[in-house]
N, C-alpha and C. Protein backbone atom coordinates (compact mmCIF):
# COMPACT_ATOMS: atom_id res chain seq x y z
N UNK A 1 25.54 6.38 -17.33
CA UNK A 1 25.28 5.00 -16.92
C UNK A 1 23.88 4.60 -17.36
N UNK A 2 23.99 3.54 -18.14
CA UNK A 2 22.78 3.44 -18.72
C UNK A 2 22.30 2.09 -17.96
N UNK A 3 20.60 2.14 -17.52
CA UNK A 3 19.91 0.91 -16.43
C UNK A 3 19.41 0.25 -17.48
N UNK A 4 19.34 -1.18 -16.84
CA UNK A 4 19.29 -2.35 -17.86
C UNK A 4 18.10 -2.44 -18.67
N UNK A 5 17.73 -3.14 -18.98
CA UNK A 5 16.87 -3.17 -20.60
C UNK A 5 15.39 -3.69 -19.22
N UNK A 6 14.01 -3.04 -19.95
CA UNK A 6 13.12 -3.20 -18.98
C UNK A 6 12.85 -4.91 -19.62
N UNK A 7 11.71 -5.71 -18.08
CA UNK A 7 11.43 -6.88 -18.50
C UNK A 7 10.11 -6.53 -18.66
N UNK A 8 9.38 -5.48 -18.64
CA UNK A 8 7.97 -5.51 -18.65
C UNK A 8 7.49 -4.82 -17.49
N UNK A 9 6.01 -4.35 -17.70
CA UNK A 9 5.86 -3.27 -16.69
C UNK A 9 5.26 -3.65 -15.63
N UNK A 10 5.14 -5.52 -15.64
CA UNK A 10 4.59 -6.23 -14.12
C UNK A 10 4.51 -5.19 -12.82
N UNK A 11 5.72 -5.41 -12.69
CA UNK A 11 6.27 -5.03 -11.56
C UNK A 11 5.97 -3.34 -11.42
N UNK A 12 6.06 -2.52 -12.02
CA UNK A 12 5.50 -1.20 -11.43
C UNK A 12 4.06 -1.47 -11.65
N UNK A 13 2.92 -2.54 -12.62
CA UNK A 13 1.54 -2.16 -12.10
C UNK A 13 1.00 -2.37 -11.13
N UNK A 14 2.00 -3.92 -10.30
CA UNK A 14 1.27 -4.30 -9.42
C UNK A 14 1.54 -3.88 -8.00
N UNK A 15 2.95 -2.93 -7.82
CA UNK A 15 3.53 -1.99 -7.06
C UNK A 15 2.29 -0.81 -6.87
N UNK A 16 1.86 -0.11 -7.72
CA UNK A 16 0.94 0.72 -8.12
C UNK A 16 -0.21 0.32 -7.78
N UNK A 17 -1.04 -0.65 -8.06
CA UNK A 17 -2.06 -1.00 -7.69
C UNK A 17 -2.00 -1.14 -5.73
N UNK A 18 -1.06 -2.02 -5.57
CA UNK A 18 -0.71 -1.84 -3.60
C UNK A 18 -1.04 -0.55 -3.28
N UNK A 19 -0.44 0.19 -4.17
CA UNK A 19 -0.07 1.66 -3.37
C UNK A 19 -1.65 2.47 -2.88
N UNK A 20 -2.43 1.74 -3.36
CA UNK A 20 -3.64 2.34 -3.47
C UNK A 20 -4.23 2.07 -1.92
N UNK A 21 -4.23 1.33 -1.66
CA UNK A 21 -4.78 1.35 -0.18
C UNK A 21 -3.34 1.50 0.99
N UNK A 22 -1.97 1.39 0.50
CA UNK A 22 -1.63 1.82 1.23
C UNK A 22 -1.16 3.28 1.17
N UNK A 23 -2.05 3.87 0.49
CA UNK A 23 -2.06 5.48 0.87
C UNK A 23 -3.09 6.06 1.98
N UNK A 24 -4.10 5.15 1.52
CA UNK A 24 -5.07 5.56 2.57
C UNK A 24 -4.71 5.11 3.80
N UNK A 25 -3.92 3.98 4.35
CA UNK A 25 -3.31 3.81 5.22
C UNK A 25 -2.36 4.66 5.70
N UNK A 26 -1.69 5.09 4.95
CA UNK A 26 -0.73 6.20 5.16
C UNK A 26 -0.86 7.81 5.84
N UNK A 27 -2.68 7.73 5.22
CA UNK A 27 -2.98 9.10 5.40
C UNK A 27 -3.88 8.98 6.83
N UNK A 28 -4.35 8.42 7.08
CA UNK A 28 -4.65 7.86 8.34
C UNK A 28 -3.44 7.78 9.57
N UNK A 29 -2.63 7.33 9.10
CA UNK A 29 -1.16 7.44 10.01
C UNK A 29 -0.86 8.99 10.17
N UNK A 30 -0.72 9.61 8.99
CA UNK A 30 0.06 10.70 8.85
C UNK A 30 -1.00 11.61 9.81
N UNK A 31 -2.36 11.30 9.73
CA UNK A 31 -3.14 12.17 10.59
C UNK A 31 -3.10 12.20 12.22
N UNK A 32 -2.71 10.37 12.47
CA UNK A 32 -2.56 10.82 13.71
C UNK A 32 -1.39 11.58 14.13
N UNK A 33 -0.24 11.23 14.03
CA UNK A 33 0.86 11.78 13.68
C UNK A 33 1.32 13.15 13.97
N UNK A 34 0.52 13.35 13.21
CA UNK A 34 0.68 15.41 12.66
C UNK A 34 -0.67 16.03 12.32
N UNK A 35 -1.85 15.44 12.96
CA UNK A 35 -2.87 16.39 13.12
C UNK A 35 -2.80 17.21 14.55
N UNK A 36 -3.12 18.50 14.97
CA UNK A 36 -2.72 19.44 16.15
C UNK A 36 -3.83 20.49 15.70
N UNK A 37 -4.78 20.74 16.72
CA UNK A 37 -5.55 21.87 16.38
C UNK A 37 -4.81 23.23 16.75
N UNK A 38 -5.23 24.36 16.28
CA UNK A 38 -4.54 25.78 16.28
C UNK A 38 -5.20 26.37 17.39
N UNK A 39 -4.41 26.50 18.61
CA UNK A 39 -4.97 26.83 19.81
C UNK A 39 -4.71 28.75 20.37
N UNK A 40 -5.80 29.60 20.40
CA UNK A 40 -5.89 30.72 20.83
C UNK A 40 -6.05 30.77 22.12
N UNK A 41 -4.87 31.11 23.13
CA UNK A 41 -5.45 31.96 24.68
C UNK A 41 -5.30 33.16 25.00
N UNK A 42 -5.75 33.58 26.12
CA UNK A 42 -5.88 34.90 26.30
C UNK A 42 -6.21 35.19 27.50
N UNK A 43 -5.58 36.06 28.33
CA UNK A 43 -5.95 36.31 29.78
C UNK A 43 -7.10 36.76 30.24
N UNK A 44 -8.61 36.07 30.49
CA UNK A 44 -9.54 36.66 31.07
C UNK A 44 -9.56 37.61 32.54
N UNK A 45 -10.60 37.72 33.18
CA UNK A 45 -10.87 38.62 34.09
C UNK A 45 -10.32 37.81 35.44
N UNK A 46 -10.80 36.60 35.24
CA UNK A 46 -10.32 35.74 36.34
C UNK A 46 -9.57 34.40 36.39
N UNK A 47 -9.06 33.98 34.26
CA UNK A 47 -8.72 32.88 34.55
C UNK A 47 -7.89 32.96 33.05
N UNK A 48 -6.84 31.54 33.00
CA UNK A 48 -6.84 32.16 31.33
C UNK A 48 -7.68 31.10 30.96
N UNK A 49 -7.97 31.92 29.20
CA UNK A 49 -9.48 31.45 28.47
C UNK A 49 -8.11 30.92 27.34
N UNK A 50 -8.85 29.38 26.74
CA UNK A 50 -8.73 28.73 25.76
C UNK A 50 -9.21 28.50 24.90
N UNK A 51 -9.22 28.67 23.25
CA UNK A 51 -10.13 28.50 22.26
C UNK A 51 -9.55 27.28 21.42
N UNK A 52 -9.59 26.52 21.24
CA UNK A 52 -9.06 25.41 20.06
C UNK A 52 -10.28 25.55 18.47
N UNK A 53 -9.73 25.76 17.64
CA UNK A 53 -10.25 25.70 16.42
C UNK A 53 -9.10 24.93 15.79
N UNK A 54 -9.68 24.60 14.38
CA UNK A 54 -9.36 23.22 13.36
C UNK A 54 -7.97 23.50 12.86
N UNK A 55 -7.28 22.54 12.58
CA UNK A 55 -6.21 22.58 12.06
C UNK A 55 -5.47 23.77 11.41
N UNK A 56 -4.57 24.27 10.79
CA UNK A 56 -4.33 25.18 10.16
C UNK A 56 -3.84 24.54 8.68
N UNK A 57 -4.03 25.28 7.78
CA UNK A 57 -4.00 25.09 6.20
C UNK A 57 -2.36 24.28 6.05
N UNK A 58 -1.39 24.91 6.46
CA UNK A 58 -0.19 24.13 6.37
C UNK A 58 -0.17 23.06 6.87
N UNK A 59 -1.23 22.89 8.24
CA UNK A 59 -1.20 21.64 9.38
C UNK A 59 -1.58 19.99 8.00
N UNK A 60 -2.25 20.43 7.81
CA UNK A 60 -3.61 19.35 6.79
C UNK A 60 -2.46 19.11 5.36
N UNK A 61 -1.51 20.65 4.66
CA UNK A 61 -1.37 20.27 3.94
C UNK A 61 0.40 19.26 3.44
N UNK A 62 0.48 19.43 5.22
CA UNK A 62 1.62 18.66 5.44
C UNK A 62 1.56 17.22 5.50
N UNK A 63 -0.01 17.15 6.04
CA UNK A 63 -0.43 15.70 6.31
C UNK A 63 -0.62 14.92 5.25
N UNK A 64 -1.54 15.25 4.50
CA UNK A 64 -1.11 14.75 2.67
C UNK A 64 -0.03 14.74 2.06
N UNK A 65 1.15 15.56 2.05
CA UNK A 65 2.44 15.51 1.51
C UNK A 65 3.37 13.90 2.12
N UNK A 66 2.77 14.00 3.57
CA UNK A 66 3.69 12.78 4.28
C UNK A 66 2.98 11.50 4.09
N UNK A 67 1.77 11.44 3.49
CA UNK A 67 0.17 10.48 3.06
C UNK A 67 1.34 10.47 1.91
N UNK A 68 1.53 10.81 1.14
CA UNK A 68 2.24 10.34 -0.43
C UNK A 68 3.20 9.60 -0.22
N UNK A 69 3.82 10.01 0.46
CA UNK A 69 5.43 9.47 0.32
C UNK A 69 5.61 8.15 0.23
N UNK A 70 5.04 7.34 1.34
CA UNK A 70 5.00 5.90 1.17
C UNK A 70 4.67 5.12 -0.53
N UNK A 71 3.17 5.45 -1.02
CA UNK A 71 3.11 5.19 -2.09
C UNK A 71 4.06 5.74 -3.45
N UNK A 72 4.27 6.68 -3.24
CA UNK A 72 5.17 6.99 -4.12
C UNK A 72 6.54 6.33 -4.27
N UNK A 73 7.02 5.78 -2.92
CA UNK A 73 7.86 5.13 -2.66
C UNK A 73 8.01 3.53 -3.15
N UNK A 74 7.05 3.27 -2.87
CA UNK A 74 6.51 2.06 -3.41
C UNK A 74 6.26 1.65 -4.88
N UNK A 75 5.85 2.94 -5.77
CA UNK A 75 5.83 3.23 -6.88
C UNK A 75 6.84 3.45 -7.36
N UNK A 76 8.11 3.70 -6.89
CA UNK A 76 9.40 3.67 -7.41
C UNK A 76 9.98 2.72 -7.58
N UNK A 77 9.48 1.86 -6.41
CA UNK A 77 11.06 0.54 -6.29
C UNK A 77 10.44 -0.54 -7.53
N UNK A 78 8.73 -0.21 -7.70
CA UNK A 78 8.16 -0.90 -8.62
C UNK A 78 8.55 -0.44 -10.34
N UNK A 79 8.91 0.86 -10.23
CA UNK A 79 9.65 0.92 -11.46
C UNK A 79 11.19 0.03 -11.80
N UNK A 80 11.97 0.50 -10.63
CA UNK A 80 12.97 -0.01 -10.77
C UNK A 80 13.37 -1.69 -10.93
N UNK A 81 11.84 -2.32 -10.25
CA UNK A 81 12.06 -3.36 -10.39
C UNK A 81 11.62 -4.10 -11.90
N UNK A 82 11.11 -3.34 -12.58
CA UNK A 82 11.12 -3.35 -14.13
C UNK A 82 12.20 -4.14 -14.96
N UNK A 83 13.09 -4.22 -14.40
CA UNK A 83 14.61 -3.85 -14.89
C UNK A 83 15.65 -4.94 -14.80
N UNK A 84 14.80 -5.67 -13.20
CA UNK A 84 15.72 -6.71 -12.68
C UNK A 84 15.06 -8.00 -12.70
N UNK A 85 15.80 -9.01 -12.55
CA UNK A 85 15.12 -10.66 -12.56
C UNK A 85 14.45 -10.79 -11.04
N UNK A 86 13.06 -11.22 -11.30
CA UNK A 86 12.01 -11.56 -10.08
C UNK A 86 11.81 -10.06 -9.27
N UNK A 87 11.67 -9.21 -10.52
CA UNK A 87 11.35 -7.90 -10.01
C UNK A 87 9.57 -7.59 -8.82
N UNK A 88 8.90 -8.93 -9.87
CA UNK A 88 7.23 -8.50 -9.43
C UNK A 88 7.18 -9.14 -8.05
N UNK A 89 8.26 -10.36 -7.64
CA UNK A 89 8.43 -10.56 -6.19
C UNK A 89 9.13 -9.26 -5.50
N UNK A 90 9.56 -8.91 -5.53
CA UNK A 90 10.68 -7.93 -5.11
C UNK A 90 9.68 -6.71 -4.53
N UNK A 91 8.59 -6.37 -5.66
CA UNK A 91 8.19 -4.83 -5.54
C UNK A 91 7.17 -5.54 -4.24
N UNK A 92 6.44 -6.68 -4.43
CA UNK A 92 5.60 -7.07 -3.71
C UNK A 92 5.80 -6.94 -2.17
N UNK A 93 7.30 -7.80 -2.07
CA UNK A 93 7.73 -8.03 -0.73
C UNK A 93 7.87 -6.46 0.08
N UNK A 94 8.33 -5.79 -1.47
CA UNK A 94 8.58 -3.83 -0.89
C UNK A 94 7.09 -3.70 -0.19
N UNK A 95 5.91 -3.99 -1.13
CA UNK A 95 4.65 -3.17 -0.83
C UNK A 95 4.39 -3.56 1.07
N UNK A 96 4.79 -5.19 1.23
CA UNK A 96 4.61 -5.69 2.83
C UNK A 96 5.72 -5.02 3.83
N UNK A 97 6.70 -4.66 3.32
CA UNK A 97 7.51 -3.95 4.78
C UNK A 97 7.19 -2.66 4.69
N UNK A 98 6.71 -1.76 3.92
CA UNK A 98 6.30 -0.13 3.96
C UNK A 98 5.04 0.02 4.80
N UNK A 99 4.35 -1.18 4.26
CA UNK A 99 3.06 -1.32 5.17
C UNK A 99 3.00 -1.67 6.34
N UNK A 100 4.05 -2.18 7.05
CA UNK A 100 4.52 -2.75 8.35
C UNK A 100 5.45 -1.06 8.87
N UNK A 101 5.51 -0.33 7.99
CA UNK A 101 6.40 0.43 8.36
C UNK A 101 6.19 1.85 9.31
N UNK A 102 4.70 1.70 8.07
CA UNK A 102 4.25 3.07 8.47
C UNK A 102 3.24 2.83 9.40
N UNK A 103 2.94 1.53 9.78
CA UNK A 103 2.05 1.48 11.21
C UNK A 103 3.21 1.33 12.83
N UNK A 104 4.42 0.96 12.69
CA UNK A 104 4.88 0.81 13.23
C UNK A 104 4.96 1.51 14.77
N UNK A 105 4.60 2.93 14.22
CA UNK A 105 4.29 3.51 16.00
C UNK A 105 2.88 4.35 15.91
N UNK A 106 2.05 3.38 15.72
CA UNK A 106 0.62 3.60 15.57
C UNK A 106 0.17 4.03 17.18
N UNK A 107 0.30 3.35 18.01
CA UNK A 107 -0.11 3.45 19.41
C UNK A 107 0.20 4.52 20.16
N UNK A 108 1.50 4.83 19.87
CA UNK A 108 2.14 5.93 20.34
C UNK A 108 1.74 7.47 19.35
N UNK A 109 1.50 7.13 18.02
CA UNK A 109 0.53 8.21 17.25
C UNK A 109 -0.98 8.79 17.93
N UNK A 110 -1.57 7.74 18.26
CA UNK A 110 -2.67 7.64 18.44
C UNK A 110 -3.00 8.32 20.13
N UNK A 111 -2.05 7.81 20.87
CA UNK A 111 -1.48 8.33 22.60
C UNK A 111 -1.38 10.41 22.15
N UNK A 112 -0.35 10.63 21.22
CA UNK A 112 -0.03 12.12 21.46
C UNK A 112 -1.43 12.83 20.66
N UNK A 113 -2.27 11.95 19.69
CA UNK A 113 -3.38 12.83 19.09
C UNK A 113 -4.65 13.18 19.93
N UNK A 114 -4.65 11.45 21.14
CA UNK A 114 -5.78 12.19 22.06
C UNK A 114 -5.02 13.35 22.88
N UNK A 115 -4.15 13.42 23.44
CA UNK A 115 -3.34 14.40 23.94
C UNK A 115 -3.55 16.30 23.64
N UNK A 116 -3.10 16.28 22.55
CA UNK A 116 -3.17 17.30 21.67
C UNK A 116 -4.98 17.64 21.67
N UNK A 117 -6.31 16.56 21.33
CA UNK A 117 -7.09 17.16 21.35
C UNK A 117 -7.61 16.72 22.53
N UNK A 118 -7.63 17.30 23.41
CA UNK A 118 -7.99 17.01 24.89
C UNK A 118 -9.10 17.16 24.83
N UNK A 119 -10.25 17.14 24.46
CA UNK A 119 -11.51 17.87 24.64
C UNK A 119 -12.12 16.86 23.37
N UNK A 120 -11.79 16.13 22.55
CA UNK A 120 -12.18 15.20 21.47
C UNK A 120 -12.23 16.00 20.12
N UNK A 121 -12.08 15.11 19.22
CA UNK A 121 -11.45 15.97 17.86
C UNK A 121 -12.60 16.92 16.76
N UNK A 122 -13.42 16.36 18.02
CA UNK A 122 -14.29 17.84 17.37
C UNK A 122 -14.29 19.08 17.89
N UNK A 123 -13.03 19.02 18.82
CA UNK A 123 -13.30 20.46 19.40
C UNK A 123 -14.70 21.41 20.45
N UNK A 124 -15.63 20.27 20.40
CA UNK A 124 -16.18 20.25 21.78
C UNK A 124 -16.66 19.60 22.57
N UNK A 125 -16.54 20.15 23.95
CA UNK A 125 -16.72 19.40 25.31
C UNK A 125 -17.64 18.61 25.18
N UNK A 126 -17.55 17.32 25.84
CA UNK A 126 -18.50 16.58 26.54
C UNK A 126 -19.54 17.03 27.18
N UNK A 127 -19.69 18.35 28.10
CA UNK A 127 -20.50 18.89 28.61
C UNK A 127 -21.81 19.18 27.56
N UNK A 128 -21.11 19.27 26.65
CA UNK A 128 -22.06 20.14 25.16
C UNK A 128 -22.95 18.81 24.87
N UNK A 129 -24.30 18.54 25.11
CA UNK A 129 -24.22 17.17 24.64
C UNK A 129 -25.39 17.11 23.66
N UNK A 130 -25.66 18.01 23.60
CA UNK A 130 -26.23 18.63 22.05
C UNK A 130 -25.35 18.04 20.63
N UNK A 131 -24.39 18.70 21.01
CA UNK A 131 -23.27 19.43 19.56
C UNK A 131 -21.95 18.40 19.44
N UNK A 132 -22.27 17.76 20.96
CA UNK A 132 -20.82 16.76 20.87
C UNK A 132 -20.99 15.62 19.95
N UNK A 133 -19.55 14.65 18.99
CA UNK A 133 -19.91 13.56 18.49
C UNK A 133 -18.91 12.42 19.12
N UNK A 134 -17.39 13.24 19.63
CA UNK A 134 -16.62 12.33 20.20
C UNK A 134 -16.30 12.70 21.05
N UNK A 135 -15.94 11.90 22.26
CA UNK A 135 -15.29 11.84 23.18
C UNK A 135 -14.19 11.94 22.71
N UNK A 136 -13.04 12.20 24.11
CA UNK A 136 -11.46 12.33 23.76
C UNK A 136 -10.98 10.93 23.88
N UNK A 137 -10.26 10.23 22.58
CA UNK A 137 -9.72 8.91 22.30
C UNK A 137 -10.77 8.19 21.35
N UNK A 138 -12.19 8.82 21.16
CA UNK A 138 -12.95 8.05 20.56
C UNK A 138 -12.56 8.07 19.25
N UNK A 139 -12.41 9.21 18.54
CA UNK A 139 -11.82 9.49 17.43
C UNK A 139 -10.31 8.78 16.60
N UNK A 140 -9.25 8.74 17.95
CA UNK A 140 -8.31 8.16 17.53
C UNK A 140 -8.40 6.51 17.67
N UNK A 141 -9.20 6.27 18.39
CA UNK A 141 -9.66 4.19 17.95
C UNK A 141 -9.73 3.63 16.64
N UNK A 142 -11.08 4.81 16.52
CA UNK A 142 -11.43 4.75 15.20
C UNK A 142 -9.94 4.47 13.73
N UNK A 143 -9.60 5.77 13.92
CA UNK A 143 -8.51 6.11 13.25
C UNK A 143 -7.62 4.76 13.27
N UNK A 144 -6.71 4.43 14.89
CA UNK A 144 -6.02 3.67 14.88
C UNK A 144 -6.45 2.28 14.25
N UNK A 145 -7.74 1.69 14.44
CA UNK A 145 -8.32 0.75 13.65
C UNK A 145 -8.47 0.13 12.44
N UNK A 146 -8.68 1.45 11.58
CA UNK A 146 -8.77 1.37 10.56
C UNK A 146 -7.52 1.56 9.37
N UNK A 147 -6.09 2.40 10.57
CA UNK A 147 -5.41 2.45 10.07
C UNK A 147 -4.36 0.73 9.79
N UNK A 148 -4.98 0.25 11.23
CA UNK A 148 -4.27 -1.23 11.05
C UNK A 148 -5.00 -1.94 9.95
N UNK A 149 -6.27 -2.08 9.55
CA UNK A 149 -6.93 -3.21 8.84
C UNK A 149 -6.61 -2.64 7.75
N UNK A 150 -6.16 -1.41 6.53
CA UNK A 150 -5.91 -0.83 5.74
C UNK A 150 -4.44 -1.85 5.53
N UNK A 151 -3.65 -2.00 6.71
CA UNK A 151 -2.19 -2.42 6.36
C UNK A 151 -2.73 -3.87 6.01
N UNK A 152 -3.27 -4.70 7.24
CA UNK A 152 -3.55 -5.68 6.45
C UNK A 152 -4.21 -6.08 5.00
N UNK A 153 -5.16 -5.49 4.89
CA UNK A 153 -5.71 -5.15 3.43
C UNK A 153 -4.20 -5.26 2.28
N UNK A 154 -3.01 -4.10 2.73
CA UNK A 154 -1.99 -4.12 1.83
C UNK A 154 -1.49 -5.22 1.79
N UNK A 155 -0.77 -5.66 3.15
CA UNK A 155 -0.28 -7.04 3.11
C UNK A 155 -0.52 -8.08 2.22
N UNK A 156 -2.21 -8.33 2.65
CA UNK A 156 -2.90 -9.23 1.87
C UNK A 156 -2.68 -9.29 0.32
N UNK A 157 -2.85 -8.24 -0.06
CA UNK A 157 -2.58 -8.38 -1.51
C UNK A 157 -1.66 -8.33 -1.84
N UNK A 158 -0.07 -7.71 -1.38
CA UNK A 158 1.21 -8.11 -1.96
C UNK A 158 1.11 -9.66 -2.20
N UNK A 159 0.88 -10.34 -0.92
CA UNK A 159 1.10 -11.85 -0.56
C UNK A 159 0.12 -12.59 -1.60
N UNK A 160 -0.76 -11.89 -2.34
CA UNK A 160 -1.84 -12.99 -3.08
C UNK A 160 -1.26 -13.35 -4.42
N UNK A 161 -0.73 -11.43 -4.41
CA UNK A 161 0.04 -11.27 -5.65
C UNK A 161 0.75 -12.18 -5.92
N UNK A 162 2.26 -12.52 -4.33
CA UNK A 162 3.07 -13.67 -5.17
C UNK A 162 2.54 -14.81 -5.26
N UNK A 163 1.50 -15.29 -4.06
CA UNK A 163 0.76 -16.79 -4.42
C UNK A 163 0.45 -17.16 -6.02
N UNK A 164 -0.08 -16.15 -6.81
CA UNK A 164 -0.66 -16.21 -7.84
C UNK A 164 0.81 -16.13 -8.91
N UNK A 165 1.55 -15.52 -8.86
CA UNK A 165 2.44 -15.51 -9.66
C UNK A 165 3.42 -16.92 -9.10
N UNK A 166 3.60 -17.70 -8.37
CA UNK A 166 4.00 -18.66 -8.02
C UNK A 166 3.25 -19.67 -8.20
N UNK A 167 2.31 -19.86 -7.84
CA UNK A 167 1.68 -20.89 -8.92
C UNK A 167 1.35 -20.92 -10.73
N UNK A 168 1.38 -19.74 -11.15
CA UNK A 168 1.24 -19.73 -12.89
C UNK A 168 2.73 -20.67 -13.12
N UNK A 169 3.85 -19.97 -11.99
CA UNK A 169 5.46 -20.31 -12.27
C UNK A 169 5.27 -22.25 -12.52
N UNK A 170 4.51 -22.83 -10.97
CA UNK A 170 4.38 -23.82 -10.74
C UNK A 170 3.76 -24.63 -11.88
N UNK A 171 3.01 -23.95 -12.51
CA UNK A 171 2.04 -24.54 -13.50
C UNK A 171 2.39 -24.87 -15.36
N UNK A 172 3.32 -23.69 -15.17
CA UNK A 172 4.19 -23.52 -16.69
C UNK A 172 5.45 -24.13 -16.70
N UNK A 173 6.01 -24.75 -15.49
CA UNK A 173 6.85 -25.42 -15.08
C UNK A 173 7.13 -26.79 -15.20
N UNK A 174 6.29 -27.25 -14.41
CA UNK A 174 5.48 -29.03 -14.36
C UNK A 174 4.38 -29.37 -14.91
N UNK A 175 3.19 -28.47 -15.34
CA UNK A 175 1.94 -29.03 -16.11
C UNK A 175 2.00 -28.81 -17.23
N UNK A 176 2.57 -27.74 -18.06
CA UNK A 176 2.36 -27.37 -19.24
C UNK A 176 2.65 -28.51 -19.97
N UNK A 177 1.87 -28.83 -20.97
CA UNK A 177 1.86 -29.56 -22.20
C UNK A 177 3.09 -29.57 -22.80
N UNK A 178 4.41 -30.05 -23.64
CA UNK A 178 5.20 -29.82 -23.85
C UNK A 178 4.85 -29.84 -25.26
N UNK A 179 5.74 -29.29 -25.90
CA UNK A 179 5.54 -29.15 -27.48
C UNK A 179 5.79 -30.69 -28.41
N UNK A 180 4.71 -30.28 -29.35
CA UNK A 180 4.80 -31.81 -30.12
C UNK A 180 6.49 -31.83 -30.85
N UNK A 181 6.79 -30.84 -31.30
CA UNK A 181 7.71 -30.75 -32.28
C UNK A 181 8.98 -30.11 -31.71
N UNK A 182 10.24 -30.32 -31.62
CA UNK A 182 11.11 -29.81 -30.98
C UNK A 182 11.50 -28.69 -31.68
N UNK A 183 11.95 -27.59 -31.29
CA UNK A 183 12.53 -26.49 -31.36
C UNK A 183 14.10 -26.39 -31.67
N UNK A 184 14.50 -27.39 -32.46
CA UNK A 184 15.91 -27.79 -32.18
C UNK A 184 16.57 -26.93 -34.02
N UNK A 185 15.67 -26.87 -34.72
CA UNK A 185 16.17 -27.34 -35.87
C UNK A 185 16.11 -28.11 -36.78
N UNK A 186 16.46 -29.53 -36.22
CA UNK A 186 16.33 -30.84 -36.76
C UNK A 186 14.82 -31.19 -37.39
N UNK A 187 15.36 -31.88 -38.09
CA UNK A 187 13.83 -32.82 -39.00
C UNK A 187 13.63 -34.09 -38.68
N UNK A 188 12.49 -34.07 -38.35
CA UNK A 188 12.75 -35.20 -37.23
C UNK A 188 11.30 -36.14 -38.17
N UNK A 189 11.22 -37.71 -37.93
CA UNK A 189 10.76 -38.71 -38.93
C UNK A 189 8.82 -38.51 -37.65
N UNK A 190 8.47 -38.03 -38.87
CA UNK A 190 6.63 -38.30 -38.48
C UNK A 190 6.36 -39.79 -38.09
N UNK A 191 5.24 -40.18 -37.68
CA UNK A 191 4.79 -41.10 -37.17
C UNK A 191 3.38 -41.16 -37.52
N UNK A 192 3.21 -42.15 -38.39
CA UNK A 192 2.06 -42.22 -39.87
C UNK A 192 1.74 -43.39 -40.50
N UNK A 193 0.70 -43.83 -41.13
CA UNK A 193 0.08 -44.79 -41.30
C UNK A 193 1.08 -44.85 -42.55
N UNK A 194 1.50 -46.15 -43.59
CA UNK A 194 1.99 -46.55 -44.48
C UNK A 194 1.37 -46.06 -45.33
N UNK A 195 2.27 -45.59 -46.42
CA UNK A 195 1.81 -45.03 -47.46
C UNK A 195 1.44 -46.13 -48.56
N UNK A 196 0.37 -45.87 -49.02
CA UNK A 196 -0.18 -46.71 -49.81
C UNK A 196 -0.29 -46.41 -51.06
N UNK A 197 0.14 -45.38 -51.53
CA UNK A 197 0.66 -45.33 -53.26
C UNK A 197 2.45 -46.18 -53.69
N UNK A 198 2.15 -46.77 -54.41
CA UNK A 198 3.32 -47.50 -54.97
C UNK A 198 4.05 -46.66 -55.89
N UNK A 199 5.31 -46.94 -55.51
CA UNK A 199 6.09 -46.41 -56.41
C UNK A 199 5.94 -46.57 -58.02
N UNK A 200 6.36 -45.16 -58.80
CA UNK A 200 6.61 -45.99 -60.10
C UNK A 200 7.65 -46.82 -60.74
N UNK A 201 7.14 -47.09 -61.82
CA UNK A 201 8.50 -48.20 -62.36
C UNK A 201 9.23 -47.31 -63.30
């Protein structure tokens, strides 16, 4: 089965270009998500003892794998939309619901990550007030914050994208200059001052 003849590579650059901040959006999500520090206990003399240290190597390198997907995703439908009529609307409108997509349970991301680091995501206490930088939830504000203004950021530019390609439409449509000479074929009679050489006899 052979896919239709491409119209041009609009539509996957400007798919591609989105994808760029909504990765970083993505990876911000994916952190709250599925970041979990690697927790050691152990029965002391009189109590049990808890150690939390940093993520584990699979933890982090899962979190980037699930950081891709969106853009990559996005980078696909922008290929495919190569292919089809009003593709560069199409990939655009893709880049605004992925970005709506992957914030979608931001709050509830953000709820199980203070959770998980009970003690703040640096792993130490409040008591410590030397060595401490966050409180528990301070970290995920942050995060959650920035993960929303990242989506808007995406939004924004799918939506400028079609403004701009809807008005060139608007403009090559109704303003363009029309051609002096028709395209028909035909020979059509100039419009010219009288010729002023006389015939011969």
């Amino acid at each position: 089965m052979r896919l239709p003849a491409s119209r041009g590579r609009g539509p996957w650059a400007i798919a591609s270009f989105i994808a760029i901040p909504l990765f970083f959006e993505s990876l911000m999500a994916s952190t709250l998500a599925q970041e979990k520090p690697r927790i050691i206990q152990w029965n002391g003399a009189h109590k049990l003892i808890t150690m939390w240290h940093a993520p584990t190597a699979g933890t982090e390198a899962r979190i980037w794998l699930w950081a891709l997907v969106p853009p990559l995703l996005l980078s696909l439908v922008g290929y495919l939309c190569m292919r089809i009529k009003y593709g560069w609307y199409i990939a655009c409108a893709a880049g605004i619901v992925i970005a709506l997509a992957v914030v979608h349970k931001l709050d509830t991301w953000a709820r199980h990550h203070t959770h998980r680091f009970s003690i703040g995501v640096d792993l130490i206490p409040a008591s410590n007030l030397q060595s401490n930088q966050y409180n528990p939830g301070e970290w995920e504000k942050l995060a959650h914050d920035t993960a929303l203004s990242l989506s808007h950021w995406t939004i924004g530019l799918a939506a400028v994208s079609i403004f701009v390609m809807v008005a060139l439409y608007i403009r090559r449509r109704f303003f363009s200059r029309r051609p002096l000479f028709a395209d028909d074929g035909a020979i059509h009679e100039g419009v010219h001052a009288p010729d002023a050489t006389l015939p011969a006899e």
